[in-house]
N, C-alpha and C. Protein backbone atom coordinates (compact mmCIF):
# COMPACT_ATOMS: atom_id res chain seq x y z
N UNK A 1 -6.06 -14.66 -20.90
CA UNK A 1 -5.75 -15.05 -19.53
C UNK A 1 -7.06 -15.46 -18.87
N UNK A 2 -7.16 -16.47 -18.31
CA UNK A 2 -8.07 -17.02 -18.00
C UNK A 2 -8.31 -16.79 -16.26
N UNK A 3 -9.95 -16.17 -15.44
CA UNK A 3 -9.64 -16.34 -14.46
C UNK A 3 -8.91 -17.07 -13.30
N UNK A 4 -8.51 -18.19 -13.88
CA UNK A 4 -8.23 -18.72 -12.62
C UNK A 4 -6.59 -18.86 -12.51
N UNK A 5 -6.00 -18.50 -13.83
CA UNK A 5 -4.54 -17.91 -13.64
C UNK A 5 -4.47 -16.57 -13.02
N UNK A 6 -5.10 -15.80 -12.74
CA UNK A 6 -4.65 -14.68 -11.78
C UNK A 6 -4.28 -14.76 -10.41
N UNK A 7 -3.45 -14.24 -9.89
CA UNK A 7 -2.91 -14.49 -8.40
C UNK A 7 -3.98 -13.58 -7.69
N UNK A 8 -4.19 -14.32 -6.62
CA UNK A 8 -5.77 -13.54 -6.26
C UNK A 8 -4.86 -13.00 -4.35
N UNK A 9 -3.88 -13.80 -4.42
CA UNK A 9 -2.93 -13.57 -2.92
C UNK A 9 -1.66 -12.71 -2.87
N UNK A 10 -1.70 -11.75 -2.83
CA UNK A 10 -0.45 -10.60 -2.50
C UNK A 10 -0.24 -10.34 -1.08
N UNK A 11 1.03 -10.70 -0.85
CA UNK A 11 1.57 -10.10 0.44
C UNK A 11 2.16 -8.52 0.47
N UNK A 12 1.67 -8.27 1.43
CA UNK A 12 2.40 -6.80 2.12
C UNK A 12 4.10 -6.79 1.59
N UNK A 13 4.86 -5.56 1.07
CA UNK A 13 5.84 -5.33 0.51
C UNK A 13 6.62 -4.67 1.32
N UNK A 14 7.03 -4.18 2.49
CA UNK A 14 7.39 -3.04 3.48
C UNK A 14 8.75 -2.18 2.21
N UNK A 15 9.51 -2.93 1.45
CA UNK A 15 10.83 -2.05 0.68
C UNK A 15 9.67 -1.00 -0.56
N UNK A 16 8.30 -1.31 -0.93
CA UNK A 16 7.55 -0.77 -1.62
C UNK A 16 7.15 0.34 -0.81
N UNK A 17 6.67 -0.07 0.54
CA UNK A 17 6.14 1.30 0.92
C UNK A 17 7.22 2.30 1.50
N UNK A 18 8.23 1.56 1.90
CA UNK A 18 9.34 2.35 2.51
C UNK A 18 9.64 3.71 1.34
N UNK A 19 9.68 3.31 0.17
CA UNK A 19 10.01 4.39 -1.19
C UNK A 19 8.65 5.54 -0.80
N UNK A 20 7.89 5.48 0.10
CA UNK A 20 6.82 6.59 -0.34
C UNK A 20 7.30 7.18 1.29
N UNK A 21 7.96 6.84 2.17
CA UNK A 21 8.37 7.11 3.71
C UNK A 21 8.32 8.98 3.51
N UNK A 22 9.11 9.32 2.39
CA UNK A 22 8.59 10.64 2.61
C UNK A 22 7.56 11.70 2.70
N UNK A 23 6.27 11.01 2.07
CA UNK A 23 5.08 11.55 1.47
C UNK A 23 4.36 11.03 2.52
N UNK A 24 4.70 10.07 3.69
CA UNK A 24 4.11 9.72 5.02
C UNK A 24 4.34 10.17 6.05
N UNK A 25 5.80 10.48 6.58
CA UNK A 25 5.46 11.28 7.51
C UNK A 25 5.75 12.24 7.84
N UNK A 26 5.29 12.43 9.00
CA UNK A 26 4.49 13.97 10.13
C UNK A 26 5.65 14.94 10.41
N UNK A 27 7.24 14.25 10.15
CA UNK A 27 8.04 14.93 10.53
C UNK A 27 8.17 16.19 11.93
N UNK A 28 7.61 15.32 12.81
CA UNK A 28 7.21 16.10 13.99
C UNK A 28 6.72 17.05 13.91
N UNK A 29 5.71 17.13 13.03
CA UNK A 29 4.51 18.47 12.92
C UNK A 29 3.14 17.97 13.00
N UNK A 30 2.32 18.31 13.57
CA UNK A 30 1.25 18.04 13.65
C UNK A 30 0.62 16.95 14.58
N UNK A 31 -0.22 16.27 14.45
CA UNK A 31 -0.78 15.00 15.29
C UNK A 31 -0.06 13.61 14.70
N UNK A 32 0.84 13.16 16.14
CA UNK A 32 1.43 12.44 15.23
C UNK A 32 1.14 11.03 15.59
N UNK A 33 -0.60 11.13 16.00
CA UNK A 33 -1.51 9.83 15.98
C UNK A 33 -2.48 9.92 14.88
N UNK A 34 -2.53 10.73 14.41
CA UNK A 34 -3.70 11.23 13.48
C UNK A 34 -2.93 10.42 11.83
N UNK A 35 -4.47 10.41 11.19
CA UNK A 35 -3.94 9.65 9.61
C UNK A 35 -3.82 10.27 8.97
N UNK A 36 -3.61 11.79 8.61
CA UNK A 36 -3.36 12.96 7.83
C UNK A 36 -2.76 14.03 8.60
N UNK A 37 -1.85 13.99 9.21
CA UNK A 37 -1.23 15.11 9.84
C UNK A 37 -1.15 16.38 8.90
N UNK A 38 -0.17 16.08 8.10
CA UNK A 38 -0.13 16.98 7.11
C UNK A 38 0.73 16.19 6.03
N UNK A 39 0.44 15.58 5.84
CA UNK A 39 1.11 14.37 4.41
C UNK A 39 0.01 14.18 3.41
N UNK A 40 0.52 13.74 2.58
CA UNK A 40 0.20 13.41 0.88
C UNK A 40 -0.89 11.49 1.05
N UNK A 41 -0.36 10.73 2.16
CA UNK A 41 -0.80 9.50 1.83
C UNK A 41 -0.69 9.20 3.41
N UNK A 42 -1.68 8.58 3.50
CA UNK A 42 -2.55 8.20 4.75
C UNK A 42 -1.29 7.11 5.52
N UNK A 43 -1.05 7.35 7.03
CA UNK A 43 -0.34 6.56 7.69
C UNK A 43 -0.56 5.04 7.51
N UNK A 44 -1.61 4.88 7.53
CA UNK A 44 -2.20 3.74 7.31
C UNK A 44 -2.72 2.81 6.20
N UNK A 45 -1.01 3.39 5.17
CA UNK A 45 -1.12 2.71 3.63
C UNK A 45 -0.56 1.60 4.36
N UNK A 46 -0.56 0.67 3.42
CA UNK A 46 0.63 -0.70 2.89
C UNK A 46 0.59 -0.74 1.09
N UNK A 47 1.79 -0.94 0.95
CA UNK A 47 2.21 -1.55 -0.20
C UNK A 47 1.81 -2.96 -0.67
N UNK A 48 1.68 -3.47 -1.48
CA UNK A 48 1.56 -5.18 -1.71
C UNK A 48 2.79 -5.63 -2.89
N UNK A 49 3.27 -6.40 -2.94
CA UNK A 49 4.46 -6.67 -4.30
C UNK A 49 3.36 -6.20 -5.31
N UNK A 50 2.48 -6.17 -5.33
CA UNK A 50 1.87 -5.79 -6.98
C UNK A 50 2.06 -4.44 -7.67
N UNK A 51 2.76 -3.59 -5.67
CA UNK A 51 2.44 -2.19 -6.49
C UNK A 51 1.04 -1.49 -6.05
N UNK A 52 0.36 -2.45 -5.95
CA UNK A 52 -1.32 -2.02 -5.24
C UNK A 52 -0.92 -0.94 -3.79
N UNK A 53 -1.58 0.23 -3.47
CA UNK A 53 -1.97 0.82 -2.41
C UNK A 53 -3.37 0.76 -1.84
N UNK A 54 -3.22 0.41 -0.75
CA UNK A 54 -4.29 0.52 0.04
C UNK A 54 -4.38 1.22 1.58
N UNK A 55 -4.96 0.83 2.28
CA UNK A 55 -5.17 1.44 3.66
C UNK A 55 -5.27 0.15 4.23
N UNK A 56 -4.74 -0.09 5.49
CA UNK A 56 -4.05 -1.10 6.20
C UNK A 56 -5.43 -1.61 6.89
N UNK A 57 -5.88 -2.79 6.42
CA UNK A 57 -7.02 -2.82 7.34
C UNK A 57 -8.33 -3.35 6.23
N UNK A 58 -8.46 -2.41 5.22
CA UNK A 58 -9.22 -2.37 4.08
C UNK A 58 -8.88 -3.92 3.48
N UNK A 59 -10.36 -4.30 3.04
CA UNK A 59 -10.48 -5.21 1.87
C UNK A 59 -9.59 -5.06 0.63
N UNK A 60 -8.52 -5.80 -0.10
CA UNK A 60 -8.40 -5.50 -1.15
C UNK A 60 -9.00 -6.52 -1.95
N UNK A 61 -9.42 -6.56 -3.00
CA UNK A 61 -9.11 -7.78 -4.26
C UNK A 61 -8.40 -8.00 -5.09
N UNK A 62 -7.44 -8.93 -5.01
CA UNK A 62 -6.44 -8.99 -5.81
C UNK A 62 -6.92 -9.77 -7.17
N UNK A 63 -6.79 -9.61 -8.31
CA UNK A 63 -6.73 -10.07 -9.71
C UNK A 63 -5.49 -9.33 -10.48
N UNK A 64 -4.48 -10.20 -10.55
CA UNK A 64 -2.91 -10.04 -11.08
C UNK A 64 -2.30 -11.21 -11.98
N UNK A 65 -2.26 -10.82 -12.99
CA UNK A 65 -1.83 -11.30 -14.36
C UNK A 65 -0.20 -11.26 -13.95
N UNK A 66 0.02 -12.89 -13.44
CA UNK A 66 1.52 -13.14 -12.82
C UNK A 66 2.57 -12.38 -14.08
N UNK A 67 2.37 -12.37 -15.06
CA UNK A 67 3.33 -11.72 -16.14
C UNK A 67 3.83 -10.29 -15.90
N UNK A 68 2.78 -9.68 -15.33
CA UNK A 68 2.64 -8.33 -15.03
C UNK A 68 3.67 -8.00 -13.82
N UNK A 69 4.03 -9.05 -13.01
CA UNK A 69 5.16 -8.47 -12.15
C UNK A 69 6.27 -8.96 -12.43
């Protein structure tokens, strides 16, 4: 696979991150402005179709071998 076949552009997935909705939130406990109330994964993930997690805001780099999704 050659660099310049990799998809270097992933959009945000919201049905990807929605599957982790439980491990996010605060369930009215704790600070429920805060990025760790008391959860497993930072309020301020996003999903990408690749599957990639990140923090909303953050640089990612995408290099994705289109076969792979």
């Amino acid at each position: 696979m050659t660099d310049e076949a990799l998809l270097r552009e992933v959009s945000p997935d919201p049905e990807r991150l929605a599957m982790l909705t439980p491990c996010i939130d605060n369930y009215g406990v704790g600070d429920a402005d805060a990025e760790w109330p008391n959860n497993l994964i930072s309020r301020h993930a996003i999903a990408y179709e690749s599957g990639r997690l990140a923090r909303r805001g953050e640089r990612v780099r995408h290099a994705i071998d289109p076969s792979e999704l």
